[in-house]
Protein backbone atom coordinates (compact mmCIF):
# COMPACT_ATOMS: atom_id res chain seq x y z
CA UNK A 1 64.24 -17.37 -12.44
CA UNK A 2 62.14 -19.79 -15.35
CA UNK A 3 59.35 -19.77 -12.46
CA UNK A 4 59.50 -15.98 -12.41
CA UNK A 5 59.92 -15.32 -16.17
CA UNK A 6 56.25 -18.18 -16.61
CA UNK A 7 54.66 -16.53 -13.63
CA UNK A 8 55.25 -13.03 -14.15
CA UNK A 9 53.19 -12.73 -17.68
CA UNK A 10 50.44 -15.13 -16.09
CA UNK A 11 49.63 -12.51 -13.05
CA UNK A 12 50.26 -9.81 -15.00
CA UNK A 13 47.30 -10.79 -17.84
CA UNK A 14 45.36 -11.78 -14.44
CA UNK A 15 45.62 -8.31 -12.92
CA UNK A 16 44.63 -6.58 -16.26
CA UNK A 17 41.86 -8.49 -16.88
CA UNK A 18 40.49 -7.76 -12.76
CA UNK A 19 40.90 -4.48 -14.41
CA UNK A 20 39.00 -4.60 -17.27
CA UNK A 21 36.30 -6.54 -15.33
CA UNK A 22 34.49 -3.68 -14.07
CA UNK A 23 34.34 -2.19 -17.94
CA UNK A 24 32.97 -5.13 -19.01
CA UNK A 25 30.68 -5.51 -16.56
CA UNK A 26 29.20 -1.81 -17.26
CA UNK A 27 29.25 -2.09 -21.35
CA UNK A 28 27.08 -5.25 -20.88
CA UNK A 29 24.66 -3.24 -18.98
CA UNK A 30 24.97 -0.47 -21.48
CA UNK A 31 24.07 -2.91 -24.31
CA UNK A 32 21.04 -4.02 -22.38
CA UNK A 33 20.05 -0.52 -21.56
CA UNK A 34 20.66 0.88 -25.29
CA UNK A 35 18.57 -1.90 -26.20
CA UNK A 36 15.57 -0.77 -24.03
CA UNK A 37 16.03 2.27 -25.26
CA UNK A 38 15.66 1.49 -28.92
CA UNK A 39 12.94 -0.57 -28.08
CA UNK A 40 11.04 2.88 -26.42
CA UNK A 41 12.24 5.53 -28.58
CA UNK A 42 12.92 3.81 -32.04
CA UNK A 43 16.30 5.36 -31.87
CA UNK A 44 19.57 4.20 -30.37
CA UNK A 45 21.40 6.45 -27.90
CA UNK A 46 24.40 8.24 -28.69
CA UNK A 47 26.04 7.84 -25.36
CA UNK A 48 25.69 6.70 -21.74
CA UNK A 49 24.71 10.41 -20.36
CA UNK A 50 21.91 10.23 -22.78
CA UNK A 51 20.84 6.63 -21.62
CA UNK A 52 21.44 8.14 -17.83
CA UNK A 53 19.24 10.99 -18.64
CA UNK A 54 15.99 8.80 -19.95
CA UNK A 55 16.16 6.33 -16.78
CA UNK A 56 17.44 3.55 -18.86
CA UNK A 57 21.10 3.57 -16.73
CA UNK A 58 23.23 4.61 -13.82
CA UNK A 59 26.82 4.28 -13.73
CA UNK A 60 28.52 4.96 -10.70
CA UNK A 61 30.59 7.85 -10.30
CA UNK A 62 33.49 5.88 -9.35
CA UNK A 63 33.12 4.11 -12.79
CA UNK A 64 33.38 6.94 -14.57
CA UNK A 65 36.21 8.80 -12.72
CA UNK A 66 38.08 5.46 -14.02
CA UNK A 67 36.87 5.04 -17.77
CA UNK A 68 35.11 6.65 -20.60
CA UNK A 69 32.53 4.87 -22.87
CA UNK A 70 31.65 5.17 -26.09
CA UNK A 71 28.47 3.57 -28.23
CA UNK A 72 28.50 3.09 -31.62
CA UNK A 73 25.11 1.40 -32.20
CA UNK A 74 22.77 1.33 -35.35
CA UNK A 75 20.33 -1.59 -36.80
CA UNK A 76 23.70 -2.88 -38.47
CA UNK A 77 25.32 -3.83 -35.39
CA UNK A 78 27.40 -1.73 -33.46
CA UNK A 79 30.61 -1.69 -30.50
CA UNK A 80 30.58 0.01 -27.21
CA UNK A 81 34.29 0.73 -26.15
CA UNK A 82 35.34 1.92 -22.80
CA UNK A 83 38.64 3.46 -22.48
CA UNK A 84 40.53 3.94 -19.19
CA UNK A 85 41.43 7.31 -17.64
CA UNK A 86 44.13 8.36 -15.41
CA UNK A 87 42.34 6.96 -12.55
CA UNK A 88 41.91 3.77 -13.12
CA UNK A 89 44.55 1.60 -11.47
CA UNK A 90 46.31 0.12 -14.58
CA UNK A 91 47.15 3.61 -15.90
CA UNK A 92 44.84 5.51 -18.78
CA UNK A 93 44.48 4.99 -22.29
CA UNK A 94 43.58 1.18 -22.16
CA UNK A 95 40.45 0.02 -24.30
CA UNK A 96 38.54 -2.73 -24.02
CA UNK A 97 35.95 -2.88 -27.25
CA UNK A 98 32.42 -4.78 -27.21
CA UNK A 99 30.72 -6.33 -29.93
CA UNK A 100 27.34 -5.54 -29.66
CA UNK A 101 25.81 -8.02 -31.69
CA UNK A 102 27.52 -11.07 -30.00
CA UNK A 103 29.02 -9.80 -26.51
CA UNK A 104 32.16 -10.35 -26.89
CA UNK A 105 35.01 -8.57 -25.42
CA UNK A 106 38.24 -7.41 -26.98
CA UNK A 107 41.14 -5.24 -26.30
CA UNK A 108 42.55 -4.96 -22.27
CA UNK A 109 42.53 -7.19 -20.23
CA UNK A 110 41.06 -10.05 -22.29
CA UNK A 111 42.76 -12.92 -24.55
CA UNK A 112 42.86 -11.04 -27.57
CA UNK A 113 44.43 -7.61 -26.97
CA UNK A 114 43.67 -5.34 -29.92
């Protein structure tokens, strides 16, 4: 029963973070793609469809079935946050937040949950 009540937490951060994985993976590409993008057009995008629309991105239709993203990007800095729809196999309404400006990942799935 100790084992269980270690163990359990452990796989259950484990499974949330294979998750959150996939999120991660796509808002990295969004960064890189928004950046492109601002580098082209001298403006930054206001969200992926407009990013999908110029060339700069494609994000799978299973990926988006599962989460919603959201960019927030200016020549401040910036966050791209995905947040997880009904679909997606840990339930909907989980975020997982990106800071633009250094890459790093908080929220689901990750070691500091917002």
């Amino acid at each position: 029963a100790i084992l269980a009540a270690i163990a359990l937490p452990i796989y259950l951060k484990y499974v949330q973070s294979s998750y959150a994985s996939e999120a991660r993976t796509v808002m990295s590409t969004v960064r890189n793609a928004a950046n492109m993008y601002y580098q082209t057009k001298g403006i930054w995008p206001a969200d992926v469809e407009e990013l999908e629309r110029s060339g700069h991105l494609d994000v799978s239709r299973s990926t988006k079935n599962k989460w919603d993203f959201d960019i927030q990007l200016s020549d401040q800095g910036g966050r791209i946050t995905a947040t997880s729809k009904e679909e997606m196999s840990g339930g909907a309404g989980h975020m997982v937040v990106m800071d633009a400006d250094v890459g790093k990942f908080t929220g689901y799935g990750s070691s500091e949950e917002e």
